[in-house]
N, C-alpha and C. Protein backbone atom coordinates (compact mmCIF):
# COMPACT_ATOMS: atom_id res chain seq x y z
N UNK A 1 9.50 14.51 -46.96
CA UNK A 1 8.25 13.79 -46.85
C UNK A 1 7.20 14.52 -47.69
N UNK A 2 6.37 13.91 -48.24
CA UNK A 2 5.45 14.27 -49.15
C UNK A 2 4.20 14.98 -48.36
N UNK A 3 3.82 16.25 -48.65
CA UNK A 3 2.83 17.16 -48.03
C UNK A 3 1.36 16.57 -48.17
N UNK A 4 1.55 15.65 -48.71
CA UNK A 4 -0.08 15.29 -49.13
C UNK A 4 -0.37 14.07 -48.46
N UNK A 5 0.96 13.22 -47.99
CA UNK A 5 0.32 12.23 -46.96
C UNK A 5 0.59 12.38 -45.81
N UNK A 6 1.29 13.08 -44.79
CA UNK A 6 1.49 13.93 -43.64
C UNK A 6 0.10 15.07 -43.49
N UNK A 7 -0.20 15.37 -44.24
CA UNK A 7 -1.34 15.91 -44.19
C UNK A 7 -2.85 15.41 -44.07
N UNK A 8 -2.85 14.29 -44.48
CA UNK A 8 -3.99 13.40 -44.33
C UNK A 8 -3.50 12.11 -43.44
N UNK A 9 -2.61 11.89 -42.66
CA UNK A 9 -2.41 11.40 -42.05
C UNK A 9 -2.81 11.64 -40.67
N UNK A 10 -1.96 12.86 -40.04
CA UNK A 10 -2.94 13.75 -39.39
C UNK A 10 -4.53 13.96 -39.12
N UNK A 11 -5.07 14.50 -40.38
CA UNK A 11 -6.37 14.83 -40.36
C UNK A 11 -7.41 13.54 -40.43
N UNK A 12 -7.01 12.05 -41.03
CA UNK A 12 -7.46 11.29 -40.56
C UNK A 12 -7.29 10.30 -39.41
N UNK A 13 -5.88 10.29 -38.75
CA UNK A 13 -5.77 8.97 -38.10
C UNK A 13 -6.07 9.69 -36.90
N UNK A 14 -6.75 10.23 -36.44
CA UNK A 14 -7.33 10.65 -35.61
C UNK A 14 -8.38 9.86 -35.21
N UNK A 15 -9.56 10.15 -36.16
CA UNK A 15 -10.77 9.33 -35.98
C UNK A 15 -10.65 7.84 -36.09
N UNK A 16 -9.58 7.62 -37.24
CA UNK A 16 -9.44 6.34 -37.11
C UNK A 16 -9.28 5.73 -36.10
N UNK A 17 -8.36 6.24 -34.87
CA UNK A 17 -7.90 5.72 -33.73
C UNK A 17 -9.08 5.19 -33.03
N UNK A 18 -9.89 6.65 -33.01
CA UNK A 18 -11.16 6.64 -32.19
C UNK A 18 -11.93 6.03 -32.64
N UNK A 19 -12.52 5.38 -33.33
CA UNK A 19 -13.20 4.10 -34.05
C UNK A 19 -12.99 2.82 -33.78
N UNK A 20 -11.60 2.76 -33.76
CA UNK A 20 -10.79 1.58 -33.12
C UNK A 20 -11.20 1.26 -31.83
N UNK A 21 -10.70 1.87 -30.90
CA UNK A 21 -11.26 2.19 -29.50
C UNK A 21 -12.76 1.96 -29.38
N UNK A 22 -13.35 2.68 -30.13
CA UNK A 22 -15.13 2.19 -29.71
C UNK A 22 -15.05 1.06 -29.98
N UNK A 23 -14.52 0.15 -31.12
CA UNK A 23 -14.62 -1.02 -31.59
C UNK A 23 -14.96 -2.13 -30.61
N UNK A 24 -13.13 -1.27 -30.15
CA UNK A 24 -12.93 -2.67 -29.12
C UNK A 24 -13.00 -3.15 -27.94
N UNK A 25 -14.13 -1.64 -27.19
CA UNK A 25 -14.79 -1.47 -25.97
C UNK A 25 -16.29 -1.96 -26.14
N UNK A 26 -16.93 -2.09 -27.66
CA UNK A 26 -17.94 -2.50 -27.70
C UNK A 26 -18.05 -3.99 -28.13
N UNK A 27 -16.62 -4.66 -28.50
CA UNK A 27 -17.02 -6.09 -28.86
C UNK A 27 -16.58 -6.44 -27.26
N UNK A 28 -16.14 -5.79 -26.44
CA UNK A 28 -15.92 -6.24 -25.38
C UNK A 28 -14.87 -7.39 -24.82
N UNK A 29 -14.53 -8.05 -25.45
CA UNK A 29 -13.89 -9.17 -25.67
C UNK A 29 -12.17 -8.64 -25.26
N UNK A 30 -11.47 -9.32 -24.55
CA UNK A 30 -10.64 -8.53 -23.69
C UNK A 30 -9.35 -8.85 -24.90
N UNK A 31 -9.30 -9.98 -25.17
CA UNK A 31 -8.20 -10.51 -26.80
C UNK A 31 -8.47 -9.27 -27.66
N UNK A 32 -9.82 -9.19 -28.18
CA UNK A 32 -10.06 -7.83 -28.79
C UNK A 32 -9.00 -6.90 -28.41
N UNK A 33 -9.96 -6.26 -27.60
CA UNK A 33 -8.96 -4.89 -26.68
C UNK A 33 -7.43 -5.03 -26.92
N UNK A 34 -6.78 -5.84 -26.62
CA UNK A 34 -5.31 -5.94 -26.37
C UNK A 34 -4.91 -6.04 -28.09
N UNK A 35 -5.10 -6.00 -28.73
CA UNK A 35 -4.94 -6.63 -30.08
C UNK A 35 -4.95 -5.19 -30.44
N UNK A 36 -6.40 -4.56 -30.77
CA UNK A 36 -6.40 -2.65 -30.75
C UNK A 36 -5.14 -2.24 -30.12
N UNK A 37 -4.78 -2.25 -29.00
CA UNK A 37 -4.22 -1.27 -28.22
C UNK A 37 -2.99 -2.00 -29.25
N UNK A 38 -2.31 -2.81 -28.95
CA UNK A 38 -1.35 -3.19 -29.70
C UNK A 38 -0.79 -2.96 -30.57
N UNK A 39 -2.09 -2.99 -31.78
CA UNK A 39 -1.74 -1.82 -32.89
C UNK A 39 -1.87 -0.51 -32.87
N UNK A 40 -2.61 0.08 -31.75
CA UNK A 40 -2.27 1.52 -32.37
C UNK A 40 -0.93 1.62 -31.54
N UNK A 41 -0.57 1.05 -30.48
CA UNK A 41 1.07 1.64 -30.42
C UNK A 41 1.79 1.17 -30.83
N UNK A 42 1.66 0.22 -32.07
CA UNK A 42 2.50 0.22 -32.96
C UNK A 42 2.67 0.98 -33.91
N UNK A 43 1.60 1.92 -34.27
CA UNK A 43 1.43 2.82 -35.11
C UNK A 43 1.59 4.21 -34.76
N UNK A 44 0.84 4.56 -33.32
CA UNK A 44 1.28 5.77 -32.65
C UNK A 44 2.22 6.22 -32.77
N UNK A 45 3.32 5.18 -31.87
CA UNK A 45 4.79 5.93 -31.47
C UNK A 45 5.69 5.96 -32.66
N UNK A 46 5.75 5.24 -33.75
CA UNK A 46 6.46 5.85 -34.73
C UNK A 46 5.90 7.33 -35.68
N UNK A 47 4.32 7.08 -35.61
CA UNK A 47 3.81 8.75 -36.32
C UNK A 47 4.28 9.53 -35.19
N UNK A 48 4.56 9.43 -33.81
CA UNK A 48 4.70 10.54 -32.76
C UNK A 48 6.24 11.25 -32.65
N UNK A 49 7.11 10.49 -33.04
CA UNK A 49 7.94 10.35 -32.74
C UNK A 49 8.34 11.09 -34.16
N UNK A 50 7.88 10.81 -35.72
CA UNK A 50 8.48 11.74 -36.53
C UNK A 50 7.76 13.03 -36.24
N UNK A 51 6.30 12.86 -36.05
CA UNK A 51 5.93 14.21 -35.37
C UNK A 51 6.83 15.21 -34.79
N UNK A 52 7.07 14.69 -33.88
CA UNK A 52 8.53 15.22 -32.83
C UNK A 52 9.35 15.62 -33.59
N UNK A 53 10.13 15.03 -34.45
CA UNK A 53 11.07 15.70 -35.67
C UNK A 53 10.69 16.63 -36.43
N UNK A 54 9.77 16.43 -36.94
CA UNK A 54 9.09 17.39 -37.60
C UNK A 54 8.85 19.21 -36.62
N UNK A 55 8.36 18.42 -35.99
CA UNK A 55 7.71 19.92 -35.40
C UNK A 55 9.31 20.89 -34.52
N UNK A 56 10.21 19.79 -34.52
CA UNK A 56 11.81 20.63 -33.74
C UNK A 56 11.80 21.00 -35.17
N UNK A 57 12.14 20.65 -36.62
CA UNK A 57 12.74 21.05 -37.18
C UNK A 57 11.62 22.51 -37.82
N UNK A 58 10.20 22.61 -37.48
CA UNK A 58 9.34 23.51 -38.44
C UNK A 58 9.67 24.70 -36.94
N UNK A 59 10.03 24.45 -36.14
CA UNK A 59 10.30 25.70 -35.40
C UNK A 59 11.56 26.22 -35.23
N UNK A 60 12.91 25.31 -35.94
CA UNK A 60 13.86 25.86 -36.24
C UNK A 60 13.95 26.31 -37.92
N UNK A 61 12.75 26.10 -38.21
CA UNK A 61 12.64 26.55 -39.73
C UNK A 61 13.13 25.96 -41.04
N UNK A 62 13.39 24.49 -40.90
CA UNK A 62 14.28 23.64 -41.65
C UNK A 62 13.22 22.81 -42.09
N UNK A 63 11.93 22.67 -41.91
CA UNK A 63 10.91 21.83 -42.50
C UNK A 63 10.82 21.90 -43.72
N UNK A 64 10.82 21.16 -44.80
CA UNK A 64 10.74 21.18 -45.82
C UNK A 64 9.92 20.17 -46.83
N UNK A 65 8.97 19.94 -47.28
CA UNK A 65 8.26 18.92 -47.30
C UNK A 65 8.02 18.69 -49.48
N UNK A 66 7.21 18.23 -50.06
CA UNK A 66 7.49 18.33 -51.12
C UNK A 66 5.79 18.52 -51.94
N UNK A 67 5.76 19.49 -52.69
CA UNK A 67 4.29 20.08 -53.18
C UNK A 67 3.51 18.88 -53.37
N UNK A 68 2.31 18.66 -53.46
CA UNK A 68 1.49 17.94 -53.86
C UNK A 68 1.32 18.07 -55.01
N UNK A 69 1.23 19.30 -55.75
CA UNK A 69 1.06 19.36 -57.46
C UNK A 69 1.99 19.04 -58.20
N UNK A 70 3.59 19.90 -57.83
CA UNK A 70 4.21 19.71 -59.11
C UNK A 70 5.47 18.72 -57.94
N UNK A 71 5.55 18.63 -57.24
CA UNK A 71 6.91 17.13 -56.35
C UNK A 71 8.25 18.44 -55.68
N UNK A 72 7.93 19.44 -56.14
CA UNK A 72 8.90 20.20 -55.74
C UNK A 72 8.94 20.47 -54.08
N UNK A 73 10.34 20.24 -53.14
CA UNK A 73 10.38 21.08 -52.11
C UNK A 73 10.10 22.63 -51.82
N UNK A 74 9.63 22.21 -50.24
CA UNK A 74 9.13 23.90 -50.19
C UNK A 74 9.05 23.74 -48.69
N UNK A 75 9.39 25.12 -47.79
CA UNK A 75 9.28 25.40 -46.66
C UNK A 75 7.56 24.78 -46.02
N UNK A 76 8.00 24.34 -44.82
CA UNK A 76 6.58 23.96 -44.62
C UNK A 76 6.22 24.42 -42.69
N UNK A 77 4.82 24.37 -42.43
CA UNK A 77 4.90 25.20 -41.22
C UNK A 77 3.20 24.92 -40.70
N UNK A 78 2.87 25.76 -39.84
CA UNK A 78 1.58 25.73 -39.28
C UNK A 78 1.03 26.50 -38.68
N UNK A 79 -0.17 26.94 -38.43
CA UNK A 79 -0.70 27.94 -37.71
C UNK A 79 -2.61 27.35 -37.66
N UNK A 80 -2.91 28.21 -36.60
CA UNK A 80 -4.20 28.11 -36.02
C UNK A 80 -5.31 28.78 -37.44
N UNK A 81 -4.57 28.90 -37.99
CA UNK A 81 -6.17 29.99 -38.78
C UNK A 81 -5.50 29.23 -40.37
N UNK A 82 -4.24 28.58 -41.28
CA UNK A 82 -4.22 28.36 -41.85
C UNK A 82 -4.17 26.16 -41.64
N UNK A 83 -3.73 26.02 -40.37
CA UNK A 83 -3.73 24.85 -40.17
C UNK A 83 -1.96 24.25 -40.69
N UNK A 84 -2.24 23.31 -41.25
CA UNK A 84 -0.56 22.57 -41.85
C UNK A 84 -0.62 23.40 -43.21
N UNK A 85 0.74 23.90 -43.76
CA UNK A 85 0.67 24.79 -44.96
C UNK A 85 2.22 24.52 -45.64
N UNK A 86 1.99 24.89 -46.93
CA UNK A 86 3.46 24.86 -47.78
C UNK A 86 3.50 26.27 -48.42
N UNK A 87 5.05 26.33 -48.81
CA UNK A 87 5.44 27.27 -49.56
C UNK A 87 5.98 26.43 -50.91
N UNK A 88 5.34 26.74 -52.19
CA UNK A 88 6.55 26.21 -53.20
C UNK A 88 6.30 27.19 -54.20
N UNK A 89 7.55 27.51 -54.50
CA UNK A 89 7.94 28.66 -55.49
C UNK A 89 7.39 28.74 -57.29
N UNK A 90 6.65 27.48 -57.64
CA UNK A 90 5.95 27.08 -58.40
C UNK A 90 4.55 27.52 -58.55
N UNK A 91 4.05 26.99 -57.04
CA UNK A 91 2.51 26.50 -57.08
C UNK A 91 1.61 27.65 -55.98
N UNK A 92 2.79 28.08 -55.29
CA UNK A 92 1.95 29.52 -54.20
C UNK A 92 2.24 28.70 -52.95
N UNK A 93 1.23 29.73 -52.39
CA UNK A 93 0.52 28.68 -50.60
C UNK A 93 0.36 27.93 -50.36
N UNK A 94 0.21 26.86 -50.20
CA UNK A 94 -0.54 25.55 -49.87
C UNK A 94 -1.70 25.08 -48.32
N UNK A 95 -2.57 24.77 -48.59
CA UNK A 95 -2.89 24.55 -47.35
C UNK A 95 -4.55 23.71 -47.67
N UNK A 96 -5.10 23.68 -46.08
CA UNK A 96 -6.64 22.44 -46.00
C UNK A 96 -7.38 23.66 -46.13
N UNK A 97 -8.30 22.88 -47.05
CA UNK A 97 -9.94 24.20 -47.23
C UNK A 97 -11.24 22.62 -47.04
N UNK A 98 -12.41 23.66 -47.22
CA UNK A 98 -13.16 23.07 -46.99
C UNK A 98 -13.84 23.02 -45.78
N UNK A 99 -14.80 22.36 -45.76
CA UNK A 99 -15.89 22.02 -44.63
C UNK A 99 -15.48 21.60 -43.51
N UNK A 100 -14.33 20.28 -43.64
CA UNK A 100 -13.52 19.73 -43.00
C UNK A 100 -12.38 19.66 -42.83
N UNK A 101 -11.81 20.85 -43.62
CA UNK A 101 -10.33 20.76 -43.79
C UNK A 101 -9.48 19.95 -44.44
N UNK A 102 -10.12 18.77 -45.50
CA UNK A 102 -9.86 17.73 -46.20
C UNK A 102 -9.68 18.24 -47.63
N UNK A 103 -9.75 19.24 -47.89
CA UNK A 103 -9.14 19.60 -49.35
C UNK A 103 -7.84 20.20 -49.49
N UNK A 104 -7.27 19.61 -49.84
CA UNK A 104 -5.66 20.90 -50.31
C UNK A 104 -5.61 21.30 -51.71
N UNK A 105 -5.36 22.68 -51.46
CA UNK A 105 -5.99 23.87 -52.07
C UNK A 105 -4.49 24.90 -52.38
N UNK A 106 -4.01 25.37 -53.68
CA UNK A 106 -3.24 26.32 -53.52
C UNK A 106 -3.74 27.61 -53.77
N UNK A 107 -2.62 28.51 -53.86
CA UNK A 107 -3.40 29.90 -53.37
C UNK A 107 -1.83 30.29 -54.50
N UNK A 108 -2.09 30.55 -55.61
CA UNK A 108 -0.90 31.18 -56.84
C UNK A 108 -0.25 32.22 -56.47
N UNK A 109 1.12 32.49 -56.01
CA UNK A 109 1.61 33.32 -55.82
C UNK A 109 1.58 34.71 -56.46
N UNK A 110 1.16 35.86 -55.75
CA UNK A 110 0.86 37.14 -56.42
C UNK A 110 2.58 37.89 -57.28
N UNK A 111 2.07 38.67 -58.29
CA UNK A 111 3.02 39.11 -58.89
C UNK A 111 3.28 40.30 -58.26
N UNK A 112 4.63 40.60 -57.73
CA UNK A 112 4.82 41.81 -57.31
C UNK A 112 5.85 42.72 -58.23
N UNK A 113 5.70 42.64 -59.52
CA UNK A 113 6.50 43.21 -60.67
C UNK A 113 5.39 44.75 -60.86
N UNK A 114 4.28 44.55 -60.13
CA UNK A 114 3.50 45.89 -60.40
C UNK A 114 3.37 46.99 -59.38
């Protein structure tokens, strides 16, 4: 799976959801409502569910996802202080910068020939 839309998938369909929801508590309209809910679990449980795959396979260490710069696979993983991140042997680190965490940003692998 491609690191650059798993990554913004995440970091946006979040709010999106929640937008939805205000939507359709504020048009009030009960067809509304059911129509929202409808779609997001149509949409939920399949993002949840590769979620689920994903996250068995990034803690058995088999995640592998594909760079955003150059298409190449690379180990992929997560943590609290770097967020969702890649490894590709090309391009360095990978990971969200920014204000909001909406930029992906590499970090060039250091030379250790010195």
């Amino acid at each position: 799976m491609p690191f650059r839309l798993w990554f913004y998938l995440t970091k946006i369909g979040g709010l999106v959801f929640a937008v939805l929801v205000v939507l359709a508590v504020v048009l009030g309209d009960s067809r509304t409502l059911e129509t929202v809910i409808s779609a997001m679990v149509l949409i939920v449980v399949p993002l949840g569910l590769t979620g689920a795959v994903m996250g068995v396979l990034m803690v058995c260490g088999k995640l592998r996802m594909k760079c955003p710069f150059c298409g190449r696979s690379g180990p992929a993983g997560g943590s609290k202080a770097d967020g969702m991140w890649m490894e590709c042997e090309t391009c360095g680190f990978i990971h969200g910068a920014g204000p909001l965490g909406l930029k992906i940003v590499r970090e060039e692998p250091a030379d250790d020939a010195e």
